[in-house]
PDB file of N, CA and C in Angstrom:
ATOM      1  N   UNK A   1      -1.903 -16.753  31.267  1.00  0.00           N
ATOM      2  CA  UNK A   1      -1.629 -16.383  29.898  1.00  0.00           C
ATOM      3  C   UNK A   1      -2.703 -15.433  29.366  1.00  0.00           C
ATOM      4  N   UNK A   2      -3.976 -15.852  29.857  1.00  0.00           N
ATOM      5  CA  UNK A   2      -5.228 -14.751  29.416  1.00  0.00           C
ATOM      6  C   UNK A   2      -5.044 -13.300  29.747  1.00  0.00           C
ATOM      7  N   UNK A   3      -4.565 -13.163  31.098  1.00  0.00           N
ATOM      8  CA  UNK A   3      -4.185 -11.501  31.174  1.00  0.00           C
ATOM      9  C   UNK A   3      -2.812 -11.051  30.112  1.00  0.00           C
ATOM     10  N   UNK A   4      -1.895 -11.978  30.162  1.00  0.00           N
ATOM     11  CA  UNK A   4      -0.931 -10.891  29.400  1.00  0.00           C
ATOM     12  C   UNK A   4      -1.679 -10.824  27.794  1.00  0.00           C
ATOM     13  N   UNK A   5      -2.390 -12.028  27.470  1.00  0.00           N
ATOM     14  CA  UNK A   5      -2.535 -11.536  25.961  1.00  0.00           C
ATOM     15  C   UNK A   5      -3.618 -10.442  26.041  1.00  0.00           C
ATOM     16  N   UNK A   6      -4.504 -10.059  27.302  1.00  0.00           N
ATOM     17  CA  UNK A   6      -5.379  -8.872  27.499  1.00  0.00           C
ATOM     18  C   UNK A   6      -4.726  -8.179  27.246  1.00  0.00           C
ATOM     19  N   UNK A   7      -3.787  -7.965  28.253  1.00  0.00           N
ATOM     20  CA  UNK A   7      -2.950  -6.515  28.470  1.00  0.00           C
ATOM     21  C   UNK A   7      -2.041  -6.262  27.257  1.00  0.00           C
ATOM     22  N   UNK A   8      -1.347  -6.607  27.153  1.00  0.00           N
ATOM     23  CA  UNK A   8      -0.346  -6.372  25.593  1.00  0.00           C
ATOM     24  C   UNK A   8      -1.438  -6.202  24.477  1.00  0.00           C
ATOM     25  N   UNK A   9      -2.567  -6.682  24.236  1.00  0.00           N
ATOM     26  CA  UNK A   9      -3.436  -6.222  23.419  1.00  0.00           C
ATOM     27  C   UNK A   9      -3.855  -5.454  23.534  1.00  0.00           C
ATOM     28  N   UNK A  10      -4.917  -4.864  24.692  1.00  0.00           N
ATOM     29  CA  UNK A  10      -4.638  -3.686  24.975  1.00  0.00           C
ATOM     30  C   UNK A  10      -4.156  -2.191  24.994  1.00  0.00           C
ATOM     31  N   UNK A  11      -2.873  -2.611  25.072  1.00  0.00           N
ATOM     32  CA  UNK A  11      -1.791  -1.691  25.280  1.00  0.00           C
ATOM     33  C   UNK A  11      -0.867  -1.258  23.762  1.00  0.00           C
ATOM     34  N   UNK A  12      -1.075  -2.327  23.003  1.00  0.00           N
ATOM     35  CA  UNK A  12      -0.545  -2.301  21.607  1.00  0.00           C
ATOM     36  C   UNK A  12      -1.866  -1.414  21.060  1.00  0.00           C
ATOM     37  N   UNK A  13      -3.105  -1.888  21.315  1.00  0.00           N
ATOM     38  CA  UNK A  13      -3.944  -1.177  20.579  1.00  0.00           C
ATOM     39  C   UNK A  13      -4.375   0.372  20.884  1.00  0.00           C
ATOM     40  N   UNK A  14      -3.743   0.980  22.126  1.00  0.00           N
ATOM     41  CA  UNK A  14      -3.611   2.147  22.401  1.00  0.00           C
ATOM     42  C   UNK A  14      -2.467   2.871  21.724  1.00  0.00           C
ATOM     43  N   UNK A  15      -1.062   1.919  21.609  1.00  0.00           N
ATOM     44  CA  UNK A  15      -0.212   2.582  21.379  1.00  0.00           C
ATOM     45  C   UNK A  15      -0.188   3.169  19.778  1.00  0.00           C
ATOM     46  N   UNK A  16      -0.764   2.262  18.900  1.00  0.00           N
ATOM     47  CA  UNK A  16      -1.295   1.945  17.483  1.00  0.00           C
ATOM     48  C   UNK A  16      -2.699   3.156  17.395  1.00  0.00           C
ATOM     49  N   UNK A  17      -3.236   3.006  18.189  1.00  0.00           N
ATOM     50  CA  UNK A  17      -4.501   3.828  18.168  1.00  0.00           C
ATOM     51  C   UNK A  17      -4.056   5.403  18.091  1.00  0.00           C
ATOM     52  N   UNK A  18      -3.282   5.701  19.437  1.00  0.00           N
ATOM     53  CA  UNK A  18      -2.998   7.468  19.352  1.00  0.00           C
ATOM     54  C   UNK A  18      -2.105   7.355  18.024  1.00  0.00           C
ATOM     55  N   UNK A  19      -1.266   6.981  17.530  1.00  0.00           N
ATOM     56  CA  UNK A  19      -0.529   7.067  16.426  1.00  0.00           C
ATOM     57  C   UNK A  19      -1.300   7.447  15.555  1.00  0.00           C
ATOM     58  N   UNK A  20      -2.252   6.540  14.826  1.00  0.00           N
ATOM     59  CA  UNK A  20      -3.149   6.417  13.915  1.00  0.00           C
ATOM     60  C   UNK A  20      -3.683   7.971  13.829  1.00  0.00           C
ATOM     61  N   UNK A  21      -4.950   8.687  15.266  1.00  0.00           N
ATOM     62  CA  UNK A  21      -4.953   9.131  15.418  1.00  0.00           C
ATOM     63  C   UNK A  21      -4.095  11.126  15.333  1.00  0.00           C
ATOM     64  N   UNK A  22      -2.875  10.679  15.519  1.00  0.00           N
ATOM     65  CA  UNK A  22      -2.224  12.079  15.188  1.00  0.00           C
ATOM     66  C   UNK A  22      -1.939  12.005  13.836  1.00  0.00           C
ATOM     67  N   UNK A  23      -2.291  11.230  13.095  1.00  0.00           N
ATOM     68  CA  UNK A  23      -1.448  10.771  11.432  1.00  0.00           C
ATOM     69  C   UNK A  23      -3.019  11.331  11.004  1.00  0.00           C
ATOM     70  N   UNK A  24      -4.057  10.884  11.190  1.00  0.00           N
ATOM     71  CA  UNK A  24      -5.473  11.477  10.588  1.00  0.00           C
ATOM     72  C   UNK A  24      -5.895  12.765  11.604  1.00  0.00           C
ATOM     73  N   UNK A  25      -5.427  13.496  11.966  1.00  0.00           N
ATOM     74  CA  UNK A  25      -5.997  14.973  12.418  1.00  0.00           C
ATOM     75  C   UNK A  25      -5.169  15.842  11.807  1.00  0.00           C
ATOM     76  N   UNK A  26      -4.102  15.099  11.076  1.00  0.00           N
ATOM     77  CA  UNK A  26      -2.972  16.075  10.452  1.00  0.00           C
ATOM     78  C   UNK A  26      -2.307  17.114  11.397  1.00  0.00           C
ATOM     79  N   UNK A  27      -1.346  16.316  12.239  1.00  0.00           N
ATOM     80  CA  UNK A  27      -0.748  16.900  13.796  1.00  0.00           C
ATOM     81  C   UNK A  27       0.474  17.359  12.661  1.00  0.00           C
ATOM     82  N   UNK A  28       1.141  18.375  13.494  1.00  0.00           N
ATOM     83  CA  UNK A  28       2.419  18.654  12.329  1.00  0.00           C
ATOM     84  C   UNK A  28       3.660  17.446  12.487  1.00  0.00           C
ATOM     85  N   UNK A  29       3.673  16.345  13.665  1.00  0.00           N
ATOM     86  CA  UNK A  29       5.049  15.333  13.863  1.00  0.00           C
ATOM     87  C   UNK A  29       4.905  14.486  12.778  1.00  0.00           C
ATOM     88  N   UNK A  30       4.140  13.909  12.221  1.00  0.00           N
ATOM     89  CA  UNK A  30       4.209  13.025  11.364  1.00  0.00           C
ATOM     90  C   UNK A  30       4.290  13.336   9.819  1.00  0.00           C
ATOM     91  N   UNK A  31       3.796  14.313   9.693  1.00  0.00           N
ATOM     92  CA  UNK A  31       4.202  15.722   8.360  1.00  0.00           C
ATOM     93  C   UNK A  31       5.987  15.579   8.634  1.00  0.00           C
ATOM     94  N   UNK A  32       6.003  16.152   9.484  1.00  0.00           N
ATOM     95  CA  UNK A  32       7.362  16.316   9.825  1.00  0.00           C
ATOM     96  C   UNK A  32       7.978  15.106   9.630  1.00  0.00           C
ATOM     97  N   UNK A  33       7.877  13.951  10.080  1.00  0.00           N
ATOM     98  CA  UNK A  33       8.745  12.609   9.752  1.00  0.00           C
ATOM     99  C   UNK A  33       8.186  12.671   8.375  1.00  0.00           C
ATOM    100  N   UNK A  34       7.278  12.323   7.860  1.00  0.00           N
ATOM    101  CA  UNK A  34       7.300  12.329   6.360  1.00  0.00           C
ATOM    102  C   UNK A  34       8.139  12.781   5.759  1.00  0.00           C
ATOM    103  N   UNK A  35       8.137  14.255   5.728  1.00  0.00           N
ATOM    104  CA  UNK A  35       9.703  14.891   5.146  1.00  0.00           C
ATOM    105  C   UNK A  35      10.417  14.621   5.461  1.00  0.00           C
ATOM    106  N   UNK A  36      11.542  14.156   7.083  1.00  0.00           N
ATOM    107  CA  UNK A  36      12.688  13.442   7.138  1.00  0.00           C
ATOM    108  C   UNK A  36      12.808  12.204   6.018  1.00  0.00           C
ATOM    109  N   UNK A  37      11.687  11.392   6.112  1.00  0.00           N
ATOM    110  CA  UNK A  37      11.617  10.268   5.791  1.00  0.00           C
ATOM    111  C   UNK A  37      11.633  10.301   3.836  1.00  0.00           C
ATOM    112  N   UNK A  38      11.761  11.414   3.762  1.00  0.00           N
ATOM    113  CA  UNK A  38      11.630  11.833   2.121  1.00  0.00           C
ATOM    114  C   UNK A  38      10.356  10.849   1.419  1.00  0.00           C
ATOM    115  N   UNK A  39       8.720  10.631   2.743  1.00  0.00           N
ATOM    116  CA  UNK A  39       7.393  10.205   2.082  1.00  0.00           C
ATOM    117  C   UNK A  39       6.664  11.413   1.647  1.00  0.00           C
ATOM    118  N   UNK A  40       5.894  11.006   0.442  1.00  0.00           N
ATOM    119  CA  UNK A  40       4.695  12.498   0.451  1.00  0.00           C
ATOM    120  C   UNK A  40       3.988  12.363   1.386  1.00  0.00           C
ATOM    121  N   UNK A  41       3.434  13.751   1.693  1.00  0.00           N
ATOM    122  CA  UNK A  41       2.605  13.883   2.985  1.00  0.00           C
ATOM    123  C   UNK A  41       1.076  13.680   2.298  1.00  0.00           C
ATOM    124  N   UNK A  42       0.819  13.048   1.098  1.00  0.00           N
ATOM    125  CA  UNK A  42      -0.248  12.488   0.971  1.00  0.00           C
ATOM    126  C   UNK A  42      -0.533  10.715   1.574  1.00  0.00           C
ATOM    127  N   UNK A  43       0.585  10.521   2.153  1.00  0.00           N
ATOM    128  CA  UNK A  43       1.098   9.452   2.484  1.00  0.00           C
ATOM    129  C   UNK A  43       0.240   9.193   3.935  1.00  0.00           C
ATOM    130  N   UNK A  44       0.853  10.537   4.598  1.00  0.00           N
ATOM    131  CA  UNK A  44       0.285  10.807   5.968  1.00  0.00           C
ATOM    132  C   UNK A  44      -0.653   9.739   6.767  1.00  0.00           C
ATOM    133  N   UNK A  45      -2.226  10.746   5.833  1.00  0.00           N
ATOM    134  CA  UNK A  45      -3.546   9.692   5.772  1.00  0.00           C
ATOM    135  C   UNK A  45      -3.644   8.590   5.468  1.00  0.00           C
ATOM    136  N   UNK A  46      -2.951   7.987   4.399  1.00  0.00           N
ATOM    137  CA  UNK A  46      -3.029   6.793   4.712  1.00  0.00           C
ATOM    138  C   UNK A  46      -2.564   5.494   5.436  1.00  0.00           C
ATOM    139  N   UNK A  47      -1.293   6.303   6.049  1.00  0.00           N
ATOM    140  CA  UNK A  47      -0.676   5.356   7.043  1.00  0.00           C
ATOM    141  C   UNK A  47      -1.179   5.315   8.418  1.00  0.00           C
ATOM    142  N   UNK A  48      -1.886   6.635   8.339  1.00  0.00           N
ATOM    143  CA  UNK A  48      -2.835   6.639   9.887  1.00  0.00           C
ATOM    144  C   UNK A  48      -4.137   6.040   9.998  1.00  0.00           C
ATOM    145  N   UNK A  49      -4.518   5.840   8.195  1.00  0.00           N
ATOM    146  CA  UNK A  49      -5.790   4.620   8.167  1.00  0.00           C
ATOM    147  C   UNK A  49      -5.141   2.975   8.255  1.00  0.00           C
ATOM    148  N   UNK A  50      -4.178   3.125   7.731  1.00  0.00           N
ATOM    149  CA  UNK A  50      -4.030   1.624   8.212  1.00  0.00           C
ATOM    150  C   UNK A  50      -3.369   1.058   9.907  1.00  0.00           C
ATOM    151  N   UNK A  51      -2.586   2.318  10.435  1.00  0.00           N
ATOM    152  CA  UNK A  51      -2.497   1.823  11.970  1.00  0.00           C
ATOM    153  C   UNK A  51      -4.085   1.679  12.703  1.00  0.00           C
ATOM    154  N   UNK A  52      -5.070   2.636  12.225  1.00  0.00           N
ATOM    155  CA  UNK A  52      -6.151   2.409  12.816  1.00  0.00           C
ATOM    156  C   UNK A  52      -7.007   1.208  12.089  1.00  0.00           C
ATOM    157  N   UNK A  53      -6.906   0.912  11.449  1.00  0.00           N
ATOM    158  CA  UNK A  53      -7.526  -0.209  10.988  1.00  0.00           C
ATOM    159  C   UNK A  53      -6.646  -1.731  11.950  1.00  0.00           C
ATOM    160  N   UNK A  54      -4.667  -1.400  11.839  1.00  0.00           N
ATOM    161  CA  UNK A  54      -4.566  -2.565  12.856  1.00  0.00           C
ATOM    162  C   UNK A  54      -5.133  -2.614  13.897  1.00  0.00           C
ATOM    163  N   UNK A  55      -5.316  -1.012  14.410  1.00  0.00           N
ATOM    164  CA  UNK A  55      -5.357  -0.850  16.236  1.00  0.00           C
ATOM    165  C   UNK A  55      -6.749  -1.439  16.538  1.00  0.00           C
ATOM    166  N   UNK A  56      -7.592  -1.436  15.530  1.00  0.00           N
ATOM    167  CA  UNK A  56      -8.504  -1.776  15.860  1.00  0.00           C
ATOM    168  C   UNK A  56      -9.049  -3.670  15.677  1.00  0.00           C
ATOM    169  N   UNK A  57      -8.132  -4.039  14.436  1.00  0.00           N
ATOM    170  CA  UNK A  57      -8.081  -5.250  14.037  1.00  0.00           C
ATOM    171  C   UNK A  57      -7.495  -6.115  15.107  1.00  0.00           C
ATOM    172  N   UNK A  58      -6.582  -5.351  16.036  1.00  0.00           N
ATOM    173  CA  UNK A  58      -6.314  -6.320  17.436  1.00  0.00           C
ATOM    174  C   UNK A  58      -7.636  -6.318  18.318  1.00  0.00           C
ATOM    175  N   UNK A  59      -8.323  -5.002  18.940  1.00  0.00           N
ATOM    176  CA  UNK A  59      -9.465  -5.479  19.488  1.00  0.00           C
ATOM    177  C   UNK A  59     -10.707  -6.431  18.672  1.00  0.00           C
ATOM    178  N   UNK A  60     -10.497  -6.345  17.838  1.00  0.00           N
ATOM    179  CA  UNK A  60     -11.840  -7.638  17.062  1.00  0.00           C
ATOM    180  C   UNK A  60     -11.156  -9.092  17.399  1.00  0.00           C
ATOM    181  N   UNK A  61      -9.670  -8.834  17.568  1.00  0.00           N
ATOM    182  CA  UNK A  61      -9.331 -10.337  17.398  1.00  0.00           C
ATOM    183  C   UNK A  61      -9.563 -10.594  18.993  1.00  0.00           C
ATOM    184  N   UNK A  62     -10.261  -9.803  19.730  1.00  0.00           N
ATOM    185  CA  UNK A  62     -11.248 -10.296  21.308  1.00  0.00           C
ATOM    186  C   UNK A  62     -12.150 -11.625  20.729  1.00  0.00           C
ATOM    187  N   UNK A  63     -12.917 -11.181  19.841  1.00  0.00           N
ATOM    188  CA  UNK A  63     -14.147 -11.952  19.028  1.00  0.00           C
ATOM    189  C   UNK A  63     -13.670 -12.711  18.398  1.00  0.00           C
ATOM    190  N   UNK A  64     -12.536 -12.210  17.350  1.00  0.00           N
ATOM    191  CA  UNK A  64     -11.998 -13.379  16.166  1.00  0.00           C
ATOM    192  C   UNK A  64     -11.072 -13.525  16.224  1.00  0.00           C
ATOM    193  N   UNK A  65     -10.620 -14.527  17.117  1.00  0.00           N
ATOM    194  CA  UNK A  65      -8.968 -14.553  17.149  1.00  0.00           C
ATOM    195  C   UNK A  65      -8.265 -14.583  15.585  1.00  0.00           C
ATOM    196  N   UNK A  66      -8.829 -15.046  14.781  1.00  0.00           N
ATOM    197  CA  UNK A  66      -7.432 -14.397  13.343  1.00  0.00           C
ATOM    198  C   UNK A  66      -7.557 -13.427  13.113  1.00  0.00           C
ATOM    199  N   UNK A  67      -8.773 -12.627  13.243  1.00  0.00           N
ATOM    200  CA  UNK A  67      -8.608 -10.869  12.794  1.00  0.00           C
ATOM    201  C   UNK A  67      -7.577 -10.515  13.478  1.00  0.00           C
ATOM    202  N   UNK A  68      -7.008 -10.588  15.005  1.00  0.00           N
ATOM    203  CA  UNK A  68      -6.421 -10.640  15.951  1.00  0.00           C
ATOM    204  C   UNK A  68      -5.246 -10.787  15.652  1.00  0.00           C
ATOM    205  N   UNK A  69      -4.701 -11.615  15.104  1.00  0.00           N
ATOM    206  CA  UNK A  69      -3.643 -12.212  14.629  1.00  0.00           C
ATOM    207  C   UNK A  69      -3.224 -12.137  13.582  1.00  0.00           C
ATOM    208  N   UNK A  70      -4.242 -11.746  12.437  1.00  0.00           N
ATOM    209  CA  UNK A  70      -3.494 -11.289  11.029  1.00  0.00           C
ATOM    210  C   UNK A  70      -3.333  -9.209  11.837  1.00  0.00           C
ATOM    211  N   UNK A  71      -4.155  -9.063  12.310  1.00  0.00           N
ATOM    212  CA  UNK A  71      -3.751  -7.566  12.417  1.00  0.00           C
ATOM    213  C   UNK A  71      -2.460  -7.248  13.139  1.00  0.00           C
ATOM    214  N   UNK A  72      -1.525  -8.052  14.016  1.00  0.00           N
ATOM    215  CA  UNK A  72      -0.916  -8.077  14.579  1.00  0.00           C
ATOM    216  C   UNK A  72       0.391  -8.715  13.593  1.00  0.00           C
ATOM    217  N   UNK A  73       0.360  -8.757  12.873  1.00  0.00           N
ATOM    218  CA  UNK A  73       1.419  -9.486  11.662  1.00  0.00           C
ATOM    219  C   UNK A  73       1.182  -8.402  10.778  1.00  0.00           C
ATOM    220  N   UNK A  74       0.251  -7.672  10.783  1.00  0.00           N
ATOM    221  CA  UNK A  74       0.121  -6.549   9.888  1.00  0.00           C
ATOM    222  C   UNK A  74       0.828  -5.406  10.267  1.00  0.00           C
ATOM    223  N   UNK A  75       0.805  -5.587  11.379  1.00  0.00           N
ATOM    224  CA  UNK A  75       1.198  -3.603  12.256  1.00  0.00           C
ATOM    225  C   UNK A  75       2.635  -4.381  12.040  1.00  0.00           C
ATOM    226  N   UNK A  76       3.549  -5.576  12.780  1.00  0.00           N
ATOM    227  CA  UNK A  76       4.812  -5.936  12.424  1.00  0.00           C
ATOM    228  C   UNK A  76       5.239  -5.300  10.931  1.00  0.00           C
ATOM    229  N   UNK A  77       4.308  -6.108   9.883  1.00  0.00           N
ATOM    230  CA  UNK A  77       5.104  -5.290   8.752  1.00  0.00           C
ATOM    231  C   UNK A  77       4.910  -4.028   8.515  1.00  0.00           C
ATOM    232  N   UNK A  78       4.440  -3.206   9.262  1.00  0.00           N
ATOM    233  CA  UNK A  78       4.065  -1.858   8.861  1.00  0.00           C
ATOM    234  C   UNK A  78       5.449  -1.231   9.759  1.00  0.00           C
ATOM    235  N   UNK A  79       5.641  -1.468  10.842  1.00  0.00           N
ATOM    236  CA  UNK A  79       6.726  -1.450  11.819  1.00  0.00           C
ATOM    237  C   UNK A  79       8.077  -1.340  10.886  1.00  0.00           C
ATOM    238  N   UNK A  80       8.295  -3.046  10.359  1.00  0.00           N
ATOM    239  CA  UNK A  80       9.414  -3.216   9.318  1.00  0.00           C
ATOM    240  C   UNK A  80       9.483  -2.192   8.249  1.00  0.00           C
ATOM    241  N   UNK A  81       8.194  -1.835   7.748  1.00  0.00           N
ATOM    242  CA  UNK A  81       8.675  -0.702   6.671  1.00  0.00           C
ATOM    243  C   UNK A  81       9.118   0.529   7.087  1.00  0.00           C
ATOM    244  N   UNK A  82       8.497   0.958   8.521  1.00  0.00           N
ATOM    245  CA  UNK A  82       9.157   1.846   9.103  1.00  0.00           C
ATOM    246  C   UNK A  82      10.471   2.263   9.075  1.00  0.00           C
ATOM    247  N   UNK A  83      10.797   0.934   9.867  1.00  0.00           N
ATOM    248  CA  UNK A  83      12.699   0.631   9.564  1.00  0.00           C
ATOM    249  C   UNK A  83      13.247   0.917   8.607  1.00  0.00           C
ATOM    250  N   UNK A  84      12.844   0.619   7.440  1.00  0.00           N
ATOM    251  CA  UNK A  84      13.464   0.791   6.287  1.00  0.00           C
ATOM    252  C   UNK A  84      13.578   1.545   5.620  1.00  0.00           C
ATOM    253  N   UNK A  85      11.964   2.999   6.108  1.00  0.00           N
ATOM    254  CA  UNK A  85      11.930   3.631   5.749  1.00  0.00           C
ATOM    255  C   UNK A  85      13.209   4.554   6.740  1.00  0.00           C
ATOM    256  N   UNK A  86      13.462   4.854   7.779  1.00  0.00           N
ATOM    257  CA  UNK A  86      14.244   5.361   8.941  1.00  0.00           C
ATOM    258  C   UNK A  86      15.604   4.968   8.262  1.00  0.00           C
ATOM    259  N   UNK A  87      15.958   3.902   7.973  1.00  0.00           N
ATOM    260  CA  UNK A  87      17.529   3.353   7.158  1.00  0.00           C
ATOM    261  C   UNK A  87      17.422   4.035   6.292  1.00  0.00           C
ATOM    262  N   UNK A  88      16.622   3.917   5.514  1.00  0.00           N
ATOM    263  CA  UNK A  88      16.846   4.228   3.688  1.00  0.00           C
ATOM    264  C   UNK A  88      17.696   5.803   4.261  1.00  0.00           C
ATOM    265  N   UNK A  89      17.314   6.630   5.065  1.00  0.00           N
ATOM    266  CA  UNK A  89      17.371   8.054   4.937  1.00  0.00           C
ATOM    267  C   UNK A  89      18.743   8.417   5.621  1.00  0.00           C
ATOM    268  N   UNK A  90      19.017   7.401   6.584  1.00  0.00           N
ATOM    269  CA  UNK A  90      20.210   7.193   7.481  1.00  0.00           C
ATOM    270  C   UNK A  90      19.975   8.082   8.689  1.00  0.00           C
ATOM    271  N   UNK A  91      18.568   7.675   8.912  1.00  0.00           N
ATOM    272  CA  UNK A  91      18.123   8.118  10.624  1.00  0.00           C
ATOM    273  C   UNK A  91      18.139   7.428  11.404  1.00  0.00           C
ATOM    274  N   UNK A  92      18.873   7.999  12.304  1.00  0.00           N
ATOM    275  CA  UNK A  92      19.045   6.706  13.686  1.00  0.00           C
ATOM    276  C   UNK A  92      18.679   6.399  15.041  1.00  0.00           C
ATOM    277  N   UNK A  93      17.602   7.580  14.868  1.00  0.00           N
ATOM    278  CA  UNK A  93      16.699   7.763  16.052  1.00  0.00           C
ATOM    279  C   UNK A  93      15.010   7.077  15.769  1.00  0.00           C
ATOM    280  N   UNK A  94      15.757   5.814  16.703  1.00  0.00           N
ATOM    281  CA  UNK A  94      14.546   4.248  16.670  1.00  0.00           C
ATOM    282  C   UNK A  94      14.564   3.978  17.962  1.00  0.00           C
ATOM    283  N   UNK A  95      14.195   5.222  18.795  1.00  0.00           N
ATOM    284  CA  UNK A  95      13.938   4.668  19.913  1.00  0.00           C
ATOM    285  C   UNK A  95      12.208   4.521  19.911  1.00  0.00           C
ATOM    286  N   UNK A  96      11.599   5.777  18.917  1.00  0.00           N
ATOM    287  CA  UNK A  96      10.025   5.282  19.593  1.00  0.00           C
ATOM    288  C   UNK A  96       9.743   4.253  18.465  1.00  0.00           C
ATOM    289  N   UNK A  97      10.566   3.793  17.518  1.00  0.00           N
ATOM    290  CA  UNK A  97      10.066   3.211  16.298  1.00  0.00           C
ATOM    291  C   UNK A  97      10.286   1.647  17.142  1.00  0.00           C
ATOM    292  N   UNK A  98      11.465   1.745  17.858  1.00  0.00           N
ATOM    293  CA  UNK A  98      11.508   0.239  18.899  1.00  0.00           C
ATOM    294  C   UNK A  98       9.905   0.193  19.799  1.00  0.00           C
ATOM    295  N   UNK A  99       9.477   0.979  20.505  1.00  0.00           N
ATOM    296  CA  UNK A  99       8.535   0.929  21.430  1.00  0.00           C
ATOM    297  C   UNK A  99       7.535   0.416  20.912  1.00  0.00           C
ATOM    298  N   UNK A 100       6.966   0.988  19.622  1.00  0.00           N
ATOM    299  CA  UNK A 100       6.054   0.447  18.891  1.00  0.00           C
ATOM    300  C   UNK A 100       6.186  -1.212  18.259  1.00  0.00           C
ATOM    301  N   UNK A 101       7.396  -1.351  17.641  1.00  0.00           N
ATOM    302  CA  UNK A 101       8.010  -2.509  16.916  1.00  0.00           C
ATOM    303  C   UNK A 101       7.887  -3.703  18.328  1.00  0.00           C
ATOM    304  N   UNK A 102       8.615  -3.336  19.352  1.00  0.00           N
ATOM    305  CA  UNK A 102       8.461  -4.383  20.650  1.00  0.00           C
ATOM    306  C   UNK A 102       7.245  -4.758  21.237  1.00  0.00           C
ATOM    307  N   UNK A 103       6.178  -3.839  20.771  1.00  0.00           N
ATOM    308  CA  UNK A 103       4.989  -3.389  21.594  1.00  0.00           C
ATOM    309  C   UNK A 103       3.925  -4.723  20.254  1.00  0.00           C
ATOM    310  N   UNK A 104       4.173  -4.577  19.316  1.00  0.00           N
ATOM    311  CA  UNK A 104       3.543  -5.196  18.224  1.00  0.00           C
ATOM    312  C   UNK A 104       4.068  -6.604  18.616  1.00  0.00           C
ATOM    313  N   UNK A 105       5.010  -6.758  18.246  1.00  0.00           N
ATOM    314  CA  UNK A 105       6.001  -8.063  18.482  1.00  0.00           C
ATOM    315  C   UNK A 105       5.627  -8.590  19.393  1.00  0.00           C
ATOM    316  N   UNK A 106       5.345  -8.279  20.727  1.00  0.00           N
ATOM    317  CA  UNK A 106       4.952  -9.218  21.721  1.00  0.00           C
ATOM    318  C   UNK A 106       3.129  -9.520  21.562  1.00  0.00           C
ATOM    319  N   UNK A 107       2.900  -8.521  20.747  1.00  0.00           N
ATOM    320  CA  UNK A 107       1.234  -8.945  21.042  1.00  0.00           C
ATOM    321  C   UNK A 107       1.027 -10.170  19.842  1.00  0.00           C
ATOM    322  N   UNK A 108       1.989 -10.201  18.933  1.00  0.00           N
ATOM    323  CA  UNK A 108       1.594 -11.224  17.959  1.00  0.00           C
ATOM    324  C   UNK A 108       2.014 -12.697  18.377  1.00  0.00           C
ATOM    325  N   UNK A 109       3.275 -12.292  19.638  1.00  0.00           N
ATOM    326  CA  UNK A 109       3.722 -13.714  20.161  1.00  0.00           C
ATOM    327  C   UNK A 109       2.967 -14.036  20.724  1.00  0.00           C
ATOM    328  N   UNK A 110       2.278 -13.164  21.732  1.00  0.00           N
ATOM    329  CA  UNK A 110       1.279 -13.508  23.024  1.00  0.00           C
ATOM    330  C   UNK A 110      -0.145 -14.407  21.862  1.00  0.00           C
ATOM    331  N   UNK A 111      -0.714 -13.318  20.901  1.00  0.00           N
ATOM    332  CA  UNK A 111      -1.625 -13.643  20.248  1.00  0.00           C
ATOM    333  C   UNK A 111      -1.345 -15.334  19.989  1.00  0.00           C
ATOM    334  N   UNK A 112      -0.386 -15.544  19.245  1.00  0.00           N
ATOM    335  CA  UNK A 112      -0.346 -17.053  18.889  1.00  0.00           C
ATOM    336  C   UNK A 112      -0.147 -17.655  19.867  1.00  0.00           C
ATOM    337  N   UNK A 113       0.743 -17.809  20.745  1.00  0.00           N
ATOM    338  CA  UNK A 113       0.972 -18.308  21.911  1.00  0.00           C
ATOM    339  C   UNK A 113      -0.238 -18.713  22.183  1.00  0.00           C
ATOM    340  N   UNK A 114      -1.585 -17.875  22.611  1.00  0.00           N
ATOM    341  CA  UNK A 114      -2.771 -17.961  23.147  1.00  0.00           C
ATOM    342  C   UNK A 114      -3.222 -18.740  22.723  1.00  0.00           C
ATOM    343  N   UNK A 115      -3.807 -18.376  21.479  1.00  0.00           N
ATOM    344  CA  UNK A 115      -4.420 -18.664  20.492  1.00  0.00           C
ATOM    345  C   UNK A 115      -4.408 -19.888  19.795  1.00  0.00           C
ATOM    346  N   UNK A 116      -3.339 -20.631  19.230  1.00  0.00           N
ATOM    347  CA  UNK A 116      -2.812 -21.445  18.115  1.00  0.00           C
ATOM    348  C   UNK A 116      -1.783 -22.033  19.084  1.00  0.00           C
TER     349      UNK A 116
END
């Protein structure tokens, strides 16, 4: 059980990390979903501070397993607003919004699973 909650942690916190990452260098894809998504692109920055704040709130939860575990319930609802934001507009291309959403989802099962 110790390796998969490594690895899915891990791997969530990479996937969360480059995200974060292209959202704070101001890459033009996420500008770009902003406007699909009819968000201001003052929005941008701050959604790329809070994936990096989860991406990183999963590696602390190495040390603290609830940082670990609330950050991983955090990126879920950030995921869910995604969705809703992607519905509200009637976009139906959730294939990378699944990768991320599945990718979160299992690290918060694994997390508790482990953990609690």
């Amino acid at each position: 059980m110790f390796a998969a909650y490594v690895t899915i942690t891990i791997v969530a916190a990479l996937f969360t990390g480059s995200a974060a990452v292209t959202y704070l260098i101001g890459h033009d894809y996420p500008k770009a979903q902003a406007d699909i998504k009819r968000i201001p692109r003052s929005w941008v920055p701050r959604l790329g501070a809070v994936l990096a704040a989860g991406s990183l709130g999963l590696l602390a939860g190495f040390a603290v397993p609830l940082v670990g575990t609330l950050a991983a319930a955090g990126l879920v609802l950030y995921f869910t607003g995604a969705l809703i934001a992607h519905l509200r507009v009637g976009s139906r291309n959730l294939v990378g919004w699944a990768v991320f959403f599945v990718t979160v989802v299992a690290n918060l099962v694994v997390n508790i699973t482990y953990h609690w």
